[in-house]
Protein backbone atom coordinates (compact mmCIF):
# COMPACT_ATOMS: atom_id res chain seq x y z
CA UNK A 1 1.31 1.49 20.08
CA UNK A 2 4.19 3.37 19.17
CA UNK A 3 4.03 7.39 18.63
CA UNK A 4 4.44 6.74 14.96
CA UNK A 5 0.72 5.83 13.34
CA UNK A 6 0.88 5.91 9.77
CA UNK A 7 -2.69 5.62 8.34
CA UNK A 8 -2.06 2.95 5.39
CA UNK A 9 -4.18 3.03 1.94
CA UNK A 10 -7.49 0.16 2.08
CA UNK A 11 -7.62 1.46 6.35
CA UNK A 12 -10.89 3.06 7.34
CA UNK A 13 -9.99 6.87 7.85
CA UNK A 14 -10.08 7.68 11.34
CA UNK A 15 -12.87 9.58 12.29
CA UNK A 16 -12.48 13.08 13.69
CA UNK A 17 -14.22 16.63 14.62
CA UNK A 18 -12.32 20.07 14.37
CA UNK A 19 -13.53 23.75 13.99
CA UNK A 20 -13.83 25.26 10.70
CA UNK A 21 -14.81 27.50 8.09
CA UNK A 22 -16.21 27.60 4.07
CA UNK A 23 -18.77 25.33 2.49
CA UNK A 24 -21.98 25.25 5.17
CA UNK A 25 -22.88 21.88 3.54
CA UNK A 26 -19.96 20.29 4.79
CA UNK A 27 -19.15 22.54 7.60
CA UNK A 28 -22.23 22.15 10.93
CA UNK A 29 -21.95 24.27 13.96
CA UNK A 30 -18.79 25.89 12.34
CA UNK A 31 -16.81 22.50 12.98
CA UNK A 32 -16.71 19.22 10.60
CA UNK A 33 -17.61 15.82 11.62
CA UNK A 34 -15.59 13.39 8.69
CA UNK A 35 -18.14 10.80 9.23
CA UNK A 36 -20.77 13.33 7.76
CA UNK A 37 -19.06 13.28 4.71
CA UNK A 38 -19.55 9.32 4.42
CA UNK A 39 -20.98 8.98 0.88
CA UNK A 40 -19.24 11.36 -0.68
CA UNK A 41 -15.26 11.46 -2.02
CA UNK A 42 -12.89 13.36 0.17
CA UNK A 43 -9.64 14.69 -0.23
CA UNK A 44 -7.95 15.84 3.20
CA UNK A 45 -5.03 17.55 2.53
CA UNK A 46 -2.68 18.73 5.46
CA UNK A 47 -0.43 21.81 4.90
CA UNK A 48 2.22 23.39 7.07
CA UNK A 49 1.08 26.78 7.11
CA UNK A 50 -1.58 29.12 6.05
CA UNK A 51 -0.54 32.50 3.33
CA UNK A 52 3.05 30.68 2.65
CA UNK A 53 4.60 30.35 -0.74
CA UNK A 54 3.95 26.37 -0.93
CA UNK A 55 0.57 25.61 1.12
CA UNK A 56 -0.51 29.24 -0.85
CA UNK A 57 0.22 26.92 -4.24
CA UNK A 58 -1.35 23.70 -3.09
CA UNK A 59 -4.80 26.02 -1.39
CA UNK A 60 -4.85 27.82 -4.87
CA UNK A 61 -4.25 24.36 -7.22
CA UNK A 62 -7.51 22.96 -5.02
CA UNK A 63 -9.34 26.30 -5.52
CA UNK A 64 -8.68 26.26 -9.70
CA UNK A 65 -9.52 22.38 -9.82
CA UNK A 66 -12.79 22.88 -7.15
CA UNK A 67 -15.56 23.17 -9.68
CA UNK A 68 -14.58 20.00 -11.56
CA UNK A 69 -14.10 18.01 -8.33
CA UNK A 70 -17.62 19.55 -7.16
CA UNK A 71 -19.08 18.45 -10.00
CA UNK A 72 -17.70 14.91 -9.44
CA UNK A 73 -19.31 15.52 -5.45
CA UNK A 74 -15.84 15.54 -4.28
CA UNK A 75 -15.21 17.20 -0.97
CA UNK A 76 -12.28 19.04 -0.10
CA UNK A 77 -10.82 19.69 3.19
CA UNK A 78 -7.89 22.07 4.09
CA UNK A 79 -6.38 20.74 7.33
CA UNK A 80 -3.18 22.52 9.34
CA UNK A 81 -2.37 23.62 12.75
CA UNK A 82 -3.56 27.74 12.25
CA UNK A 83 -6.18 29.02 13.67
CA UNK A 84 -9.86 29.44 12.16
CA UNK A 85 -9.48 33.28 12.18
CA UNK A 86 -5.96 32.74 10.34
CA UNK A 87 -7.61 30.17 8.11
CA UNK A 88 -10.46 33.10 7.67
CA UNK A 89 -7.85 35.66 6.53
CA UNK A 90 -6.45 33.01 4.15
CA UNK A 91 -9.37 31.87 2.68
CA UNK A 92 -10.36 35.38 1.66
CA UNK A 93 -7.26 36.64 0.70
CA UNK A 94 -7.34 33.64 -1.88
CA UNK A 95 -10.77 33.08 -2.70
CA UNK A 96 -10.55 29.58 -1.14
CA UNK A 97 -14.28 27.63 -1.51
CA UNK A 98 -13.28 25.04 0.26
CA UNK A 99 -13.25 24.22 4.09
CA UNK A 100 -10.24 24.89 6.38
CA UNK A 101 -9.76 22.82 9.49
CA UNK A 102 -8.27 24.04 12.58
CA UNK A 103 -6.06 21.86 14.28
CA UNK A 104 -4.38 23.35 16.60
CA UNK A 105 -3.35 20.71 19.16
CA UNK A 106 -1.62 18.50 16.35
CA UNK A 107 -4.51 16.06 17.16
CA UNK A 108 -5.55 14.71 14.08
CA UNK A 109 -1.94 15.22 12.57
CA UNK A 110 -0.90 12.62 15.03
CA UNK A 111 -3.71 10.34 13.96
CA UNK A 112 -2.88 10.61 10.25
CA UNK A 113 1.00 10.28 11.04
CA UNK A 114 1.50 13.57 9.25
CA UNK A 115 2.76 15.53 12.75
CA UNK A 116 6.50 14.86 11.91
CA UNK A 117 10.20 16.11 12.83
CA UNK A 118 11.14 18.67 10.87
CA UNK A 119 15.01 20.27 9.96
CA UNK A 120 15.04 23.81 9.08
CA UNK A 121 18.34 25.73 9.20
CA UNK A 122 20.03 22.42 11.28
CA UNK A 123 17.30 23.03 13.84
CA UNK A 124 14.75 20.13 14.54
CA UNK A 125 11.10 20.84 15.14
CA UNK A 126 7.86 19.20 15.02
CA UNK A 127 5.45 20.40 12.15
CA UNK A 128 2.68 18.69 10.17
CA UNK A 129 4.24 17.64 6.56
CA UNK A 130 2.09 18.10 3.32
CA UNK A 131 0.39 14.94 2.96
CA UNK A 132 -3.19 14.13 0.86
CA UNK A 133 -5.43 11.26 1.46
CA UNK A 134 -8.32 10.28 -0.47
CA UNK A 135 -11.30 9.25 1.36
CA UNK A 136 -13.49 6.86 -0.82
CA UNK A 137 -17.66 7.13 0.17
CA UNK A 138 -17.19 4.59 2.44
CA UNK A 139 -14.68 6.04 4.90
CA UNK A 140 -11.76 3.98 3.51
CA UNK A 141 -8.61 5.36 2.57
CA UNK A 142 -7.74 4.59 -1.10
CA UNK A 143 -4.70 7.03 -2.00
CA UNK A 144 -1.84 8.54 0.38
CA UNK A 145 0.50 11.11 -0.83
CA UNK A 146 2.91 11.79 1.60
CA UNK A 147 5.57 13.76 -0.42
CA UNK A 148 3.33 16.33 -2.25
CA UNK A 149 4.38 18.30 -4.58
CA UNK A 150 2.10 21.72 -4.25
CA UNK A 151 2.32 22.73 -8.12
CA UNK A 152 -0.09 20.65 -9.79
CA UNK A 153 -1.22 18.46 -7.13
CA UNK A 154 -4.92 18.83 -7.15
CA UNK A 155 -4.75 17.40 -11.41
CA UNK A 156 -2.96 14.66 -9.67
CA UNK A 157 -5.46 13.87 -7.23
CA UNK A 158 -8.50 14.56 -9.98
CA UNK A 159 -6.68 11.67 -12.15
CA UNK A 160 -5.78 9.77 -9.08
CA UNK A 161 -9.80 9.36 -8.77
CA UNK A 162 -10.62 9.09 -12.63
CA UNK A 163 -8.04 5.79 -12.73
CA UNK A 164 -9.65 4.49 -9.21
CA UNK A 165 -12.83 4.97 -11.33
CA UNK A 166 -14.28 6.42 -8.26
């Protein structure tokens, strides 16, 4: 297999467990198990970076949309690299009522193909990029974003699902 796994839209989601914090009906044992959340829509967004200008944006477009997409039993999911005590300070600082996912070894990244090389300044780095992926109720992918756009995004997702009639 080659380092490069793209999940593809119509592929089961891979399963996966990381620490977290917010919504106690998603998150058990401060950690959440994705094949919990089997039955219900999911959108797993990965971000760079906790409290910068973009992934603060993209958090804060989720956060304005959440009570619609709750209403639709949609389940968000915050996923980058920082820690749960950074994704604590972030969540408060922006009244975030969703769950943010700490993964800190690039693990899942890697799985989802979003743990990419990076340019910044002419020097390369690894770093996750912001992609979305919308989880149907039965685990399978049905939507990938992989260049998001953090202005707007979550309307984009919420008609994503309305035309998916999901």
């Amino acid at each position: 297999m080659s380092d490069a796994i793209e999940v593809q839209e119509e592929q089961a989601a891979p399963d996966f467990t990381l620490p977290a914090i917010g919504d106690d009906e998603v998150v058990k044992n401060n950690q959440v198990h994705l094949a919990d959340l089997k039955g219900k829509i999911t959108v797993l967004y990965f971000y760079p970076k906790d409290d910068t200008p973009g992934c603060t944006t993209e958090a804060c477009s989720f956060r304005d949309a959440n009570h619609i997409m709750q209403q639709h039993g949609i389940v968000v999911l915050g996923i980058s690299k920082d820690s749960v005590a950074s994704h604590k300070k972030f969540a408060d600082k922006f009244s975030l009522p969703f769950p943010l996912l700490s993964d800190t070894d690039a693990q899942v990244a890697q799985q989802y193909g979003v743990w990419k090389e990076k340019s910044m300044y002419g020097k390369k780095y690894m770093g996750v990029n912001r992609e979305t992926f919308l989880i149907d109720k039965d685990g399978i992918v049905r939507k990938v974003w992989s260049k998001v756009k953090p202005e707007g995004h979550a309307q984009e997702v919420l008609d994503t699902i309305t035309s998916l009639g999901l």
